[in-house]
N, C-alpha and C. Protein backbone atom coordinates (compact mmCIF):
# COMPACT_ATOMS: atom_id res chain seq x y z
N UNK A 1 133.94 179.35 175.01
CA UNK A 1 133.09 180.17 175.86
C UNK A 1 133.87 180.54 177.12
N UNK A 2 133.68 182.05 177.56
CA UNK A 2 134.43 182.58 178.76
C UNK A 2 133.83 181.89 179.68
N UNK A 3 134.83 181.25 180.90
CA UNK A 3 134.41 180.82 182.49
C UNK A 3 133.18 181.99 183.33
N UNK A 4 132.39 180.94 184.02
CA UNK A 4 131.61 182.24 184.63
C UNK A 4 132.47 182.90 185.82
N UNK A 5 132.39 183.56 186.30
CA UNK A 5 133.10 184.90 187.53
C UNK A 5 132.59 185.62 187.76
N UNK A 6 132.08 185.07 188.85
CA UNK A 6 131.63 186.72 190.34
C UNK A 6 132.40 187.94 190.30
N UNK A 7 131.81 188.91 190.06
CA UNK A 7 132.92 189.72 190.67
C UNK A 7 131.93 190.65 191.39
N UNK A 8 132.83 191.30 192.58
CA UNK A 8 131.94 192.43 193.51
C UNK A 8 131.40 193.62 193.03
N UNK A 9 130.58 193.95 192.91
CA UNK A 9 130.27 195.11 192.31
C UNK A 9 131.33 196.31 192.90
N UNK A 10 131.24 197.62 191.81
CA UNK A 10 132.41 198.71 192.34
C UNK A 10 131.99 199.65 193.48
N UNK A 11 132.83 199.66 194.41
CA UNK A 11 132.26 200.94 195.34
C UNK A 11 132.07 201.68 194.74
N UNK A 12 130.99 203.04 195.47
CA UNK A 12 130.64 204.16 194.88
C UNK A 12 131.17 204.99 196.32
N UNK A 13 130.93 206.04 195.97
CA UNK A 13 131.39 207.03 196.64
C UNK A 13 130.13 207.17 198.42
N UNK A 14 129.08 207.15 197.43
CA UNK A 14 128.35 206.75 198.46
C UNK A 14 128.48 205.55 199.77
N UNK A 15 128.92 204.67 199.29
CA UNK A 15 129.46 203.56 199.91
C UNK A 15 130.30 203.76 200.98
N UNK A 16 131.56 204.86 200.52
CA UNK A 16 132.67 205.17 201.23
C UNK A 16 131.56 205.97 202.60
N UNK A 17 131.01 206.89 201.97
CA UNK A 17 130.47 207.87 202.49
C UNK A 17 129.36 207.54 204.19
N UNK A 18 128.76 206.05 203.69
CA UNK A 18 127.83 205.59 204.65
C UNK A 18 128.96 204.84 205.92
N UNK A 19 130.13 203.98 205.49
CA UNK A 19 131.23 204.14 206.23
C UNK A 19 131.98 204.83 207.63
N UNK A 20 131.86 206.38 206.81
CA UNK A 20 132.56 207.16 207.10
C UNK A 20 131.31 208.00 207.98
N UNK A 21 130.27 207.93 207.78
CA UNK A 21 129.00 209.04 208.82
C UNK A 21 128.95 207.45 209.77
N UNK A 22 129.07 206.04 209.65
CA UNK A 22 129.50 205.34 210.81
C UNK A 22 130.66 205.68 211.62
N UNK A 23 131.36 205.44 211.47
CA UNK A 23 132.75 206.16 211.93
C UNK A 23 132.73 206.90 212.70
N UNK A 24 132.33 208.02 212.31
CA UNK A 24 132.15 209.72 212.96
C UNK A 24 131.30 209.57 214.06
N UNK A 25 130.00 208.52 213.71
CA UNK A 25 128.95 208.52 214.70
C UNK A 25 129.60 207.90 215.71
N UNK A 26 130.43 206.69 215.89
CA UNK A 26 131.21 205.93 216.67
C UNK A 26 131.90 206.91 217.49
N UNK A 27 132.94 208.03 216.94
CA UNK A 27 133.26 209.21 217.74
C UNK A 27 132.38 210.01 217.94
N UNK A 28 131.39 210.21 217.84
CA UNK A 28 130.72 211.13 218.77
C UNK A 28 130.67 212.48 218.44
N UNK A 29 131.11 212.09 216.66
CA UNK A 29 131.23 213.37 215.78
C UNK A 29 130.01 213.79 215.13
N UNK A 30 129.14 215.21 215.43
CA UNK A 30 128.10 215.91 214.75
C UNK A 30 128.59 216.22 213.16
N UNK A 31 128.22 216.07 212.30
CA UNK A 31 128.42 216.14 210.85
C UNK A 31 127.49 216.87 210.29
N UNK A 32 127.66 218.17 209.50
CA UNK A 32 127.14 218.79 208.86
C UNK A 32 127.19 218.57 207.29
N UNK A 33 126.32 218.93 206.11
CA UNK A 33 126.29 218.37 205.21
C UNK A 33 126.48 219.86 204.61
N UNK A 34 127.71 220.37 203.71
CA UNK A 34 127.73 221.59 203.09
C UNK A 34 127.63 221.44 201.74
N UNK A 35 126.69 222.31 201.33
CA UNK A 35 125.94 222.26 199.86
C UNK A 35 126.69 223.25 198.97
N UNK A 36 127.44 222.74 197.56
CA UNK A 36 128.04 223.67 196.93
C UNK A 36 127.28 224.04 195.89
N UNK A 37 127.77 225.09 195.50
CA UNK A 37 127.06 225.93 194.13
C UNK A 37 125.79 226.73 194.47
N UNK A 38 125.19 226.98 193.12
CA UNK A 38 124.10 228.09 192.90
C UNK A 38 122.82 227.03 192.83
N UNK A 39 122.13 227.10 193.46
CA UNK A 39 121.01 226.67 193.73
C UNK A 39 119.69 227.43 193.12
N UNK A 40 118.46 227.01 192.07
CA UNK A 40 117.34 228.13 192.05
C UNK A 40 116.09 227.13 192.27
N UNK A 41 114.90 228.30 192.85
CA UNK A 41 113.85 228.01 193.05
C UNK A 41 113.34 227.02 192.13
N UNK A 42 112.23 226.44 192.87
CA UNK A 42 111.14 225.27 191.71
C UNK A 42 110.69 226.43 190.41
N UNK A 43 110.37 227.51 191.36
CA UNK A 43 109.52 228.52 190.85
C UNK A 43 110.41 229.73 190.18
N UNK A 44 111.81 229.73 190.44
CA UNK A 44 112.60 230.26 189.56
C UNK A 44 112.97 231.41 189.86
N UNK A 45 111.94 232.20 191.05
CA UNK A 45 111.84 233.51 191.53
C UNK A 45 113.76 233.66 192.37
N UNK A 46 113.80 232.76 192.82
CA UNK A 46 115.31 232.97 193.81
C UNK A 46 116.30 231.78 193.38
N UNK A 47 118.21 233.10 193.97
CA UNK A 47 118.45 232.13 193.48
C UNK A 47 119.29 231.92 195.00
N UNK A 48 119.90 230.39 195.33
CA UNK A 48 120.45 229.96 196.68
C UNK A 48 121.45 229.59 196.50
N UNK A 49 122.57 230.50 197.17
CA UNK A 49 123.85 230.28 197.14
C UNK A 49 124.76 229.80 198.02
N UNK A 50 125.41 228.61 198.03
CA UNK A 50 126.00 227.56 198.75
C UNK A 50 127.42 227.96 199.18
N UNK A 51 127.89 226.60 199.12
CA UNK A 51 129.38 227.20 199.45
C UNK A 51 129.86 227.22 198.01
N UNK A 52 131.57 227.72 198.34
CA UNK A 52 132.09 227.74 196.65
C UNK A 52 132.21 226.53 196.26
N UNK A 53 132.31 226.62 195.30
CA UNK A 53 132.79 225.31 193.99
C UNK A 53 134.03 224.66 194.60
N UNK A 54 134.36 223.74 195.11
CA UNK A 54 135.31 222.80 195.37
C UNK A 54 135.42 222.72 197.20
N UNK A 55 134.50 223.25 197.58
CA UNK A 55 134.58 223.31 199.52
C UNK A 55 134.04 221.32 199.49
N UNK A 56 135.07 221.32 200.09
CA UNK A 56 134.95 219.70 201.37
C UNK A 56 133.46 219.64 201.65
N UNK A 57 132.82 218.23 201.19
CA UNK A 57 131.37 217.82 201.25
C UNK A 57 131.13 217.69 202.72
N UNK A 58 131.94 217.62 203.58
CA UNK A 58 131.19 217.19 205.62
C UNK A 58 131.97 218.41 206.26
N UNK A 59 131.39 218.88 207.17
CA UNK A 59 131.64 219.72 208.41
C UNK A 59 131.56 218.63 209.54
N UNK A 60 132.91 218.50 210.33
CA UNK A 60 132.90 217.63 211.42
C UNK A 60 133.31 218.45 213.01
N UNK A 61 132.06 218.19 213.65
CA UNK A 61 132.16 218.91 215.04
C UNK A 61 132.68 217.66 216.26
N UNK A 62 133.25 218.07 217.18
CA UNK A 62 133.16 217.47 218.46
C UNK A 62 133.34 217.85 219.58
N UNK A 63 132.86 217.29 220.39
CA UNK A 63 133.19 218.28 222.14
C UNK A 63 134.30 218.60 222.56
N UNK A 64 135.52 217.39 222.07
CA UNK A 64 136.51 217.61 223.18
C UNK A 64 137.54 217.89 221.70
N UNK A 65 137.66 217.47 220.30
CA UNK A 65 138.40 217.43 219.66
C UNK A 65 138.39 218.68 218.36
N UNK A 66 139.50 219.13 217.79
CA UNK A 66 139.07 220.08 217.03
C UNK A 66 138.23 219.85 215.35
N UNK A 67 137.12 220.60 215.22
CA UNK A 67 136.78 220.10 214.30
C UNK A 67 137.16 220.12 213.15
N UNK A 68 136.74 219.14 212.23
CA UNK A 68 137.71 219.25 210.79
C UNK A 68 136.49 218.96 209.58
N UNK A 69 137.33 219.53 208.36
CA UNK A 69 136.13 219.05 206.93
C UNK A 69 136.60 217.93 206.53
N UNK A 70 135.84 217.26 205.65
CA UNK A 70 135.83 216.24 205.06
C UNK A 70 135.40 215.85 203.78
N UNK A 71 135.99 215.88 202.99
CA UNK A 71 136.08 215.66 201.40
C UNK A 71 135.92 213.95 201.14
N UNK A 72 135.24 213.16 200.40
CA UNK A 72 135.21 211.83 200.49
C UNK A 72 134.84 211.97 198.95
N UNK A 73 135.91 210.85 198.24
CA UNK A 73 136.29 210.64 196.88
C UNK A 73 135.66 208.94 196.87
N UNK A 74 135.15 208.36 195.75
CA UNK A 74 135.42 207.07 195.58
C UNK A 74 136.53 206.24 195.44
N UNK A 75 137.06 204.85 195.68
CA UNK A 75 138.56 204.89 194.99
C UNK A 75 138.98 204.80 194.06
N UNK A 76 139.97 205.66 193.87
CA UNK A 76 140.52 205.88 192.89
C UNK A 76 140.30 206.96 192.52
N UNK A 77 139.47 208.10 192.58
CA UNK A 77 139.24 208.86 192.20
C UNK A 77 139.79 210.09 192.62
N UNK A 78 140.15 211.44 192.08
CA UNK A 78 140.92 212.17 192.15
C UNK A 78 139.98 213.37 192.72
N UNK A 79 140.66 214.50 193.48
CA UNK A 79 140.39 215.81 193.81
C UNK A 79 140.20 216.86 192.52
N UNK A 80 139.05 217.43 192.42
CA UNK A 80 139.29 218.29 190.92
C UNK A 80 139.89 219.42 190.82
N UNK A 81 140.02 219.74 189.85
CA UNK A 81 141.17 221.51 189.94
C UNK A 81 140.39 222.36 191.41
N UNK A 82 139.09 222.64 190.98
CA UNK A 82 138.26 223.46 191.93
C UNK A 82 138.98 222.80 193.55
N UNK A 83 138.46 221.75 193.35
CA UNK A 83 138.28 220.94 194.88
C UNK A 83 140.21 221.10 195.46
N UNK A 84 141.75 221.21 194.35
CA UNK A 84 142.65 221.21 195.11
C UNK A 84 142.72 222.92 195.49
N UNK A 85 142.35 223.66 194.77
CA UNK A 85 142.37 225.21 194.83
C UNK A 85 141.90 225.72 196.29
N UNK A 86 140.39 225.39 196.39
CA UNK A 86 139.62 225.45 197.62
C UNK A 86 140.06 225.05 199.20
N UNK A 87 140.47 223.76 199.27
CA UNK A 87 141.31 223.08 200.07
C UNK A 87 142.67 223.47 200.62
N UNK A 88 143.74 224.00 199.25
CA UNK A 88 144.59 224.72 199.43
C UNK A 88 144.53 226.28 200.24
N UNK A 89 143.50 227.14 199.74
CA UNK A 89 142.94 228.47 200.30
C UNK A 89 142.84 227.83 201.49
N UNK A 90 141.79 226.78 202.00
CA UNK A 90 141.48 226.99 203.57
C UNK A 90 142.70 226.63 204.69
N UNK A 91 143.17 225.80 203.88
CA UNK A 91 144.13 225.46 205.29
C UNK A 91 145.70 226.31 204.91
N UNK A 92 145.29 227.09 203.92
CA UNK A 92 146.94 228.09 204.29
C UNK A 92 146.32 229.62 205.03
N UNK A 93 144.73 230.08 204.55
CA UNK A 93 144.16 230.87 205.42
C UNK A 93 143.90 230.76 206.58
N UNK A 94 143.24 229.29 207.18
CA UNK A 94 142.58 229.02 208.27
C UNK A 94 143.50 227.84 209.34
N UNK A 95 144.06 227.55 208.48
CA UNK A 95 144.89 226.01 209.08
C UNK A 95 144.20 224.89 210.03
N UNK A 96 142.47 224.97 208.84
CA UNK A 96 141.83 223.96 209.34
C UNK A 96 142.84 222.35 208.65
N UNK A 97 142.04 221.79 209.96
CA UNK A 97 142.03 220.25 209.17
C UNK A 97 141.37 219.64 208.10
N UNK A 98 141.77 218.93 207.02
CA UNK A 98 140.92 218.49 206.54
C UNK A 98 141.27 217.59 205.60
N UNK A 99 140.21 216.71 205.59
CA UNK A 99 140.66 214.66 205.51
C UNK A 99 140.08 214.37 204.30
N UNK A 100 140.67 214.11 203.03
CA UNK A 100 140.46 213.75 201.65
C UNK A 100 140.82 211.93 202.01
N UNK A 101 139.24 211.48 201.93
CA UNK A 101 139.64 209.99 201.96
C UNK A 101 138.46 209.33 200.69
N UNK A 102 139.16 208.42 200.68
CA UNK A 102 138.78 207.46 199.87
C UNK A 102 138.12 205.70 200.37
N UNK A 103 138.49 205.64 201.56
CA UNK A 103 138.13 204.79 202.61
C UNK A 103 137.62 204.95 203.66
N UNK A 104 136.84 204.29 204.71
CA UNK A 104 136.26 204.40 206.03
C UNK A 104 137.54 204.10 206.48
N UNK A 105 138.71 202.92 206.10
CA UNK A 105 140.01 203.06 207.04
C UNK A 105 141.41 204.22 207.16
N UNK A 106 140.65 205.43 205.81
CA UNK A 106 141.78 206.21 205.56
C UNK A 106 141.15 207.17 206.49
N UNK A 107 139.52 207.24 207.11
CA UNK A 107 138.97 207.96 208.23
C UNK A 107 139.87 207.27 209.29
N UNK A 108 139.44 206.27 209.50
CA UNK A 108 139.91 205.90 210.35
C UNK A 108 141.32 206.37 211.27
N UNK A 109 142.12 206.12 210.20
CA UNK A 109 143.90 206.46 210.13
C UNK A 109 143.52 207.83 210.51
N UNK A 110 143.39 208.92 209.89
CA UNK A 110 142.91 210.62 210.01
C UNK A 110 142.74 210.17 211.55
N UNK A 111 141.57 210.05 211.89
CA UNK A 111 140.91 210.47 213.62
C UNK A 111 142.17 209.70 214.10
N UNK A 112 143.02 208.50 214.46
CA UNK A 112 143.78 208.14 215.38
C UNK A 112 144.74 209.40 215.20
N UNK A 113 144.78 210.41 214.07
CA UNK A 113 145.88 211.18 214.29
C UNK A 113 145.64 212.66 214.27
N UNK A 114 144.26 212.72 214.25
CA UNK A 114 143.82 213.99 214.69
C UNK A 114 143.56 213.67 216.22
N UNK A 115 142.65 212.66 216.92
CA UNK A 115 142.57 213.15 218.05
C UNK A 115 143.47 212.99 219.28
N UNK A 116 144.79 212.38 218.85
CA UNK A 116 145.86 212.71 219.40
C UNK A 116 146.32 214.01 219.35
N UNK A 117 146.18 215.13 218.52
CA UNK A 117 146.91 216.40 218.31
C UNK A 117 146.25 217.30 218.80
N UNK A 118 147.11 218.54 219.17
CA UNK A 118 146.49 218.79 220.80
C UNK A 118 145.23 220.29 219.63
């Protein structure tokens, strides 16, 4: 018979995610929540159109620092075709910032080196 063993259950993405809106709140960062895809009514009459297919899940504002998006993966988990395409477009069009993490400490790491940059 196998030994018994604890093991921790697996992060979820969500996990990372509750982390990381700590974090932000700690800086003093407003966070917007951007909704992708085609959206339709209960009632079917309309249809609601989001951002594109692969746009960064957080909009991050702040007073004194520039704001940036935020894409948050579980670990291990990868960026999808859509999500490197999208990402790629904005910051060679816009030369926003924007922080693909997988951790509250890979936020972490990001802000010590965004809000040093002028």
């Amino acid at each position: 018979m196998k030994p018994f063993r604890l093991s921790p259950p697996a992060i979820s993405e969500n996990d990372v995610e509750a982390g990381c809106m700590t974090i932000l709140a700690l800086h003093s960062y407003k966070v917007y929540r951007l909704h992708v895809g085609i959206y339709e009514t209960l009632d079917g009459a309309r249809k609601i159109y989001g951002a594109p297919k692969g746009t960064p899940d957080w909009i991050c504002i702040h007073e004194q620092h520039r704001g940036f998006l935020l894409e948050v993966k579980r670990p291990g988990a990868k960026l999808s075709p859509n999500q490197e395409v999208e990402i790629g477009l904005l910051q060679a069009q816009f030369h926003v910032a924007i922080a693909v993490v997988s951790s509250a400490d890979e936020l972490g790491n990001f802000l010590a080196r965004h809000e040093r940059s002028p």
